[in-house]
PDB file of N, CA and C in Angstrom:
ATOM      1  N   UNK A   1       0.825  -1.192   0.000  1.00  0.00           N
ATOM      2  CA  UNK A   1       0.000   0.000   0.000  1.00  0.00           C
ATOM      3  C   UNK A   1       0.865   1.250   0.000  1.00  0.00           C
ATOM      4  N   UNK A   2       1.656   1.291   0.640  1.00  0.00           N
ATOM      5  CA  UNK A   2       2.952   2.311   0.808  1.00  0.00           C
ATOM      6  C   UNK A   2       3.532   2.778  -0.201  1.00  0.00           C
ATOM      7  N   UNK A   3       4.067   1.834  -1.012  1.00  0.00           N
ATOM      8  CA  UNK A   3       4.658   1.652  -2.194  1.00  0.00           C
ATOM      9  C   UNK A   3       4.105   2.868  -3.436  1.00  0.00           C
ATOM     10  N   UNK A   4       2.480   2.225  -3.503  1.00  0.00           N
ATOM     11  CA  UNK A   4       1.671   2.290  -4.432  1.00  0.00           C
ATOM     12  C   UNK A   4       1.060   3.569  -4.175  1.00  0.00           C
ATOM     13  N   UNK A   5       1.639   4.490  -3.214  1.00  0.00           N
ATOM     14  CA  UNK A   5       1.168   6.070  -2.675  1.00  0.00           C
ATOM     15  C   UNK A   5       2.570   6.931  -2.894  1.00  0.00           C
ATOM     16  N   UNK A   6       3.335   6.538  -3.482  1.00  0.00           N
ATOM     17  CA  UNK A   6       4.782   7.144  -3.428  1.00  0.00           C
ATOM     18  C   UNK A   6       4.748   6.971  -5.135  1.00  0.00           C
ATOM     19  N   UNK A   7       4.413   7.013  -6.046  1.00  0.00           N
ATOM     20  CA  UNK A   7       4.279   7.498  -7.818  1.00  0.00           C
ATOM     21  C   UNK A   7       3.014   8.237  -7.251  1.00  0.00           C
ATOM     22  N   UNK A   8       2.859   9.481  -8.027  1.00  0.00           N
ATOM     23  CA  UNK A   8       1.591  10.220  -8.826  1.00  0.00           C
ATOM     24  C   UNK A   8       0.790   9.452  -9.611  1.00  0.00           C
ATOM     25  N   UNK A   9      -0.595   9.519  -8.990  1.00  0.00           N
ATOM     26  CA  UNK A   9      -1.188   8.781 -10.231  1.00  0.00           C
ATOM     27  C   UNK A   9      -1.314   7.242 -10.227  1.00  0.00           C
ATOM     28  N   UNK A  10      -0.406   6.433  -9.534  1.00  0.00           N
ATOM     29  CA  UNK A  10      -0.456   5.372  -9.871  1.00  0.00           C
ATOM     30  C   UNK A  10      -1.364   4.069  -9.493  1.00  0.00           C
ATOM     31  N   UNK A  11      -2.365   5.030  -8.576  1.00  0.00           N
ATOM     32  CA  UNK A  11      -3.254   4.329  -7.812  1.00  0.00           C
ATOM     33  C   UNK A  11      -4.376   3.847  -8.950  1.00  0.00           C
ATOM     34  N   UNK A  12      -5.202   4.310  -9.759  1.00  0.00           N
ATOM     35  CA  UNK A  12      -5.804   4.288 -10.619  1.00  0.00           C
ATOM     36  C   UNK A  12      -5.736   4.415 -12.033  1.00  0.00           C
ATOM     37  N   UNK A  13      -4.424   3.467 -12.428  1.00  0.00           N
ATOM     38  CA  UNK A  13      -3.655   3.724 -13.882  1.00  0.00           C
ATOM     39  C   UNK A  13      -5.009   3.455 -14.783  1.00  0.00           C
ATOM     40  N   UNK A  14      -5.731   2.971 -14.800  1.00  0.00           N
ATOM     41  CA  UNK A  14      -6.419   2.618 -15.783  1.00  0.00           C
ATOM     42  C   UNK A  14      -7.474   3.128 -15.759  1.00  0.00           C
ATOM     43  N   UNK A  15      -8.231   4.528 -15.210  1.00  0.00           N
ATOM     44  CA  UNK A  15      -8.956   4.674 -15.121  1.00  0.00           C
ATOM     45  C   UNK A  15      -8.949   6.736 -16.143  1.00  0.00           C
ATOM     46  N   UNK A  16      -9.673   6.938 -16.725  1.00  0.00           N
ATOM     47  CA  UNK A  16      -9.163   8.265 -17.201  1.00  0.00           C
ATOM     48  C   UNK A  16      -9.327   9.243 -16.319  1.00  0.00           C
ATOM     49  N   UNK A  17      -8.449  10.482 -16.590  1.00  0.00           N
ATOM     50  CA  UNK A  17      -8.066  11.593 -15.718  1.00  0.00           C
ATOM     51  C   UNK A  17      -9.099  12.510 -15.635  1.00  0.00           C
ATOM     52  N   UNK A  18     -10.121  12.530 -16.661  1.00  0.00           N
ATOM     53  CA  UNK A  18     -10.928  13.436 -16.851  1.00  0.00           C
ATOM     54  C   UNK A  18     -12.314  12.943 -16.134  1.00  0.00           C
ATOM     55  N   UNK A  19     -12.566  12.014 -15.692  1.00  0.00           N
ATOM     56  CA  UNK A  19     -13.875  11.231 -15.137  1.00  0.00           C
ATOM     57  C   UNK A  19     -13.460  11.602 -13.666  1.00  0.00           C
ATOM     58  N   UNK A  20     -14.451  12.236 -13.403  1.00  0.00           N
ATOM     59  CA  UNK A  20     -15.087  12.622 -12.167  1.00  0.00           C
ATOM     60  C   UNK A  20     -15.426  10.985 -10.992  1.00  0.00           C
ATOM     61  N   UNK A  21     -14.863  11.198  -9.959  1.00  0.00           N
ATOM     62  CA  UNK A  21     -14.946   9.481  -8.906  1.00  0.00           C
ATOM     63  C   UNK A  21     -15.598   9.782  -7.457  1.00  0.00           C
ATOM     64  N   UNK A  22     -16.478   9.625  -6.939  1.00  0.00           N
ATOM     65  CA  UNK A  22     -16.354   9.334  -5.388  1.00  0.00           C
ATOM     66  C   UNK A  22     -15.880   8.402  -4.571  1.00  0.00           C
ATOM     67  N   UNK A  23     -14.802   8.620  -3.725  1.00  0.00           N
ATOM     68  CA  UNK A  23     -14.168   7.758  -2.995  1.00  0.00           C
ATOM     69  C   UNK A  23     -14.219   7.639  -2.006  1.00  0.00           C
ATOM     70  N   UNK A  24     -15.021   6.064  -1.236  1.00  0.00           N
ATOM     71  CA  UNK A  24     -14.789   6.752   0.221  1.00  0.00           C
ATOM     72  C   UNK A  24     -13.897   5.811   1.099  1.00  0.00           C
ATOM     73  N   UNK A  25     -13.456   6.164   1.755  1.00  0.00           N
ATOM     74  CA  UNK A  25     -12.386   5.844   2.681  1.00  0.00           C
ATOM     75  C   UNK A  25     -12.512   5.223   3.970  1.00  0.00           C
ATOM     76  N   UNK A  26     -12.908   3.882   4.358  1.00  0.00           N
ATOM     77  CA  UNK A  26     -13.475   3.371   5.950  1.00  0.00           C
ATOM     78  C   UNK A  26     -12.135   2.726   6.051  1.00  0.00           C
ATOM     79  N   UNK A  27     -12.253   2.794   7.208  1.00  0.00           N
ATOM     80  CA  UNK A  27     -11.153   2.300   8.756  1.00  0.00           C
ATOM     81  C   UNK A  27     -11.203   2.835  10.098  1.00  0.00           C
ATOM     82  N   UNK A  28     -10.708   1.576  10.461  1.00  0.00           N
ATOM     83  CA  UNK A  28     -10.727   2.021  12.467  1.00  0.00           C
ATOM     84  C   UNK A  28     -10.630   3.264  12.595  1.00  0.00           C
ATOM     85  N   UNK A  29     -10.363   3.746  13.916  1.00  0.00           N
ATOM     86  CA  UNK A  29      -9.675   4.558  14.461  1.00  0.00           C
ATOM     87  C   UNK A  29      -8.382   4.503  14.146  1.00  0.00           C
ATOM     88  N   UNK A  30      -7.264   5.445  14.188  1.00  0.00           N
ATOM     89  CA  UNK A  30      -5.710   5.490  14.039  1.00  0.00           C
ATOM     90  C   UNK A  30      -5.394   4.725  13.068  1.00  0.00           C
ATOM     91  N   UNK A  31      -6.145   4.251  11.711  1.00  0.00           N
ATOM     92  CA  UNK A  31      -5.825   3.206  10.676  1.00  0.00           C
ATOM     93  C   UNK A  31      -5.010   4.688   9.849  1.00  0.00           C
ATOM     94  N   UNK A  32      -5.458   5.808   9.726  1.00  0.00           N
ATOM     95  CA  UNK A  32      -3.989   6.484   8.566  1.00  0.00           C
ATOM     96  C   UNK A  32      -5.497   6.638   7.549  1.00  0.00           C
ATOM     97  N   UNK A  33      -6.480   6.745   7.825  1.00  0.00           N
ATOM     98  CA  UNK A  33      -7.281   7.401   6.849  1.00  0.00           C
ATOM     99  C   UNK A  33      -7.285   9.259   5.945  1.00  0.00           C
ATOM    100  N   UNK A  34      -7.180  10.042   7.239  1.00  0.00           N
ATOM    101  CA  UNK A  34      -6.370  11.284   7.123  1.00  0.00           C
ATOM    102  C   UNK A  34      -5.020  11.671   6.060  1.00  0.00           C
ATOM    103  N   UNK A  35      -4.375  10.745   6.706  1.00  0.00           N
ATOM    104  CA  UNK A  35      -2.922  10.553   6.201  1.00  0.00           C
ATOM    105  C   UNK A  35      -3.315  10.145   4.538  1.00  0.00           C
ATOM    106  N   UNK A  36      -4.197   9.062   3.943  1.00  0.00           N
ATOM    107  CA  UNK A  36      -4.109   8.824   3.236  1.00  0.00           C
ATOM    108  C   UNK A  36      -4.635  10.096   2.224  1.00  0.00           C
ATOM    109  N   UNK A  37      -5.954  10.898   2.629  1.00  0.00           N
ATOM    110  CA  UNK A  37      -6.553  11.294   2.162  1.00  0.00           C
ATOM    111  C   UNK A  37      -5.507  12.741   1.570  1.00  0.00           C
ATOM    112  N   UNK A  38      -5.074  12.929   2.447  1.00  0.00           N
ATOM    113  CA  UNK A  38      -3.665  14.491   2.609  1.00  0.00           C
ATOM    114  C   UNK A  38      -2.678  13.971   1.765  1.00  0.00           C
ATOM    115  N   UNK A  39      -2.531  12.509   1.381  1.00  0.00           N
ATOM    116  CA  UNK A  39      -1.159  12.297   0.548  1.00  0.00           C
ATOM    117  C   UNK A  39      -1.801  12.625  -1.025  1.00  0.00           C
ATOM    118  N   UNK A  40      -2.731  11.909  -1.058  1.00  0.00           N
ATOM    119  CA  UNK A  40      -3.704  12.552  -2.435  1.00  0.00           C
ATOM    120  C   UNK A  40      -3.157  13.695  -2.493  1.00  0.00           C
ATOM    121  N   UNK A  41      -4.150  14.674  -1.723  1.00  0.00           N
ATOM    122  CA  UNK A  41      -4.599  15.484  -2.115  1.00  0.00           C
ATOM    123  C   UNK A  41      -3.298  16.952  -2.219  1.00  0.00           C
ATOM    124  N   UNK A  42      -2.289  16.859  -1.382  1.00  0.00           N
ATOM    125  CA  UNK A  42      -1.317  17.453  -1.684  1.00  0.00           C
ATOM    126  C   UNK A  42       0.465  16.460  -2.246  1.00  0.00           C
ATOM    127  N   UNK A  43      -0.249  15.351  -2.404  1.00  0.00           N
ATOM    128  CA  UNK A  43       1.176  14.928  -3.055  1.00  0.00           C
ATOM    129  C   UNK A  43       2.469  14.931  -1.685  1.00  0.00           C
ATOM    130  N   UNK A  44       2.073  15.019  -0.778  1.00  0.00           N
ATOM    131  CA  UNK A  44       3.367  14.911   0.418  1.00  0.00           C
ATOM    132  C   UNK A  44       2.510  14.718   1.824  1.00  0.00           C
ATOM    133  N   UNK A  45       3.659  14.349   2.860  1.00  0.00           N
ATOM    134  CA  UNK A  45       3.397  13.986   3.967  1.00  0.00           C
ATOM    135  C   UNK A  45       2.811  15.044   4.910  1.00  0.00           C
ATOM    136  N   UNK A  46       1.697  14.827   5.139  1.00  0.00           N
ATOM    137  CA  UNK A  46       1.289  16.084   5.920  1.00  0.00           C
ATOM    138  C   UNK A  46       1.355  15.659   7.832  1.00  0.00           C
ATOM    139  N   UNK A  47       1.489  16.023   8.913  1.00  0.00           N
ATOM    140  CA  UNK A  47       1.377  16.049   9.532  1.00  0.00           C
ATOM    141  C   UNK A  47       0.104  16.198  10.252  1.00  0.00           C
ATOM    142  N   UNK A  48      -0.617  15.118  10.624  1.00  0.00           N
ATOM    143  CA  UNK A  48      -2.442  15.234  11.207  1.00  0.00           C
ATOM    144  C   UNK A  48      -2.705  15.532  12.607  1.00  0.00           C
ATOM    145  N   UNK A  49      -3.773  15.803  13.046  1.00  0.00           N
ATOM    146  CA  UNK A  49      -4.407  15.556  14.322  1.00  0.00           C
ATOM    147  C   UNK A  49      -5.624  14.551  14.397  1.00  0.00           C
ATOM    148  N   UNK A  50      -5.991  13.796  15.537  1.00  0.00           N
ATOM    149  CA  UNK A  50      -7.048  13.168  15.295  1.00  0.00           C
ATOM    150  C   UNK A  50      -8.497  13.913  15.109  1.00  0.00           C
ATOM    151  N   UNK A  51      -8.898  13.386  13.982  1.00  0.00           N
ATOM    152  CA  UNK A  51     -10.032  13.766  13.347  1.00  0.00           C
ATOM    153  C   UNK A  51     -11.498  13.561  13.922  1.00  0.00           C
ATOM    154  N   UNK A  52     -12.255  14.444  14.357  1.00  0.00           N
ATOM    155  CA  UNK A  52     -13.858  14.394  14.971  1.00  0.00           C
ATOM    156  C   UNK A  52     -14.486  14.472  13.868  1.00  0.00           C
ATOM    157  N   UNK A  53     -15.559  13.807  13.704  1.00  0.00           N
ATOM    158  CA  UNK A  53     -16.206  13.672  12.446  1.00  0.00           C
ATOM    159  C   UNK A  53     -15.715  13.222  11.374  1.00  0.00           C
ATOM    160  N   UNK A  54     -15.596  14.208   9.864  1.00  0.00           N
ATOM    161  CA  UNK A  54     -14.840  13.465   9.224  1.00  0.00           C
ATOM    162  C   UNK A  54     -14.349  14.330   8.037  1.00  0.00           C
ATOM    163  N   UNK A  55     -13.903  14.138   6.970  1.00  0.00           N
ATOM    164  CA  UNK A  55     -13.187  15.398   6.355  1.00  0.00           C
ATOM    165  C   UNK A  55     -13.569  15.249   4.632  1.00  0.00           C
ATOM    166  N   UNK A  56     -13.805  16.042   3.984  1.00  0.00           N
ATOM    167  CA  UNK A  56     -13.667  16.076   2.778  1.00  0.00           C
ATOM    168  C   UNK A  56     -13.023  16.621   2.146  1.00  0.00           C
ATOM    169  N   UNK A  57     -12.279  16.474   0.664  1.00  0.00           N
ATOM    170  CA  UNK A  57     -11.332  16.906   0.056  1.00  0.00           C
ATOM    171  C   UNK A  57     -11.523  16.907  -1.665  1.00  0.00           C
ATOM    172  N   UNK A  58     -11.452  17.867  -2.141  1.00  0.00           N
ATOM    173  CA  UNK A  58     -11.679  17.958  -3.793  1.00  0.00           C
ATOM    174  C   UNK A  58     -10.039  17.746  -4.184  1.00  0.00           C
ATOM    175  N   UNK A  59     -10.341  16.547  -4.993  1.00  0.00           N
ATOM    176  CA  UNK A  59      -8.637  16.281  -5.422  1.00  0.00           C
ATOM    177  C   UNK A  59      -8.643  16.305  -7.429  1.00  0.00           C
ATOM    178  N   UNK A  60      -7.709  17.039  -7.640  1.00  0.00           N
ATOM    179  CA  UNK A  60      -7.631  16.736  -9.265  1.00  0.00           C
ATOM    180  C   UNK A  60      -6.615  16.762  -9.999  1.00  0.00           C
TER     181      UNK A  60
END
């Protein structure tokens, strides 16, 4: 999973760039859902806090 978050892009090679997706994201508590969502969406490691509720993000 690690791996496959470290290329741009490479999560969904086969899918086109221009098609609009909803994604949603379940896991425990402290599973790195945040984390995952922030590596998207800015391309680097962001530093989190634990999350109340829950977060949305426009990624493109």
């Amino acid at each position: 999973m690690g791996n496959g978050l470290s290329e741009p892009h490479a999560i969904f090679p086969c899918l086109p760039s221009f098609q609009a997706l909803h994604i949603v994201i379940l896991g425990l508590d402290c599973a790195g859902k945040t984390t995952v969502l922030y590596r998207l969406r800015f391309n680097e490691f962001v530093n989190t806090v634990p999350t109340k509720g829950f977060n949305t993000e426009k990624i493109k």
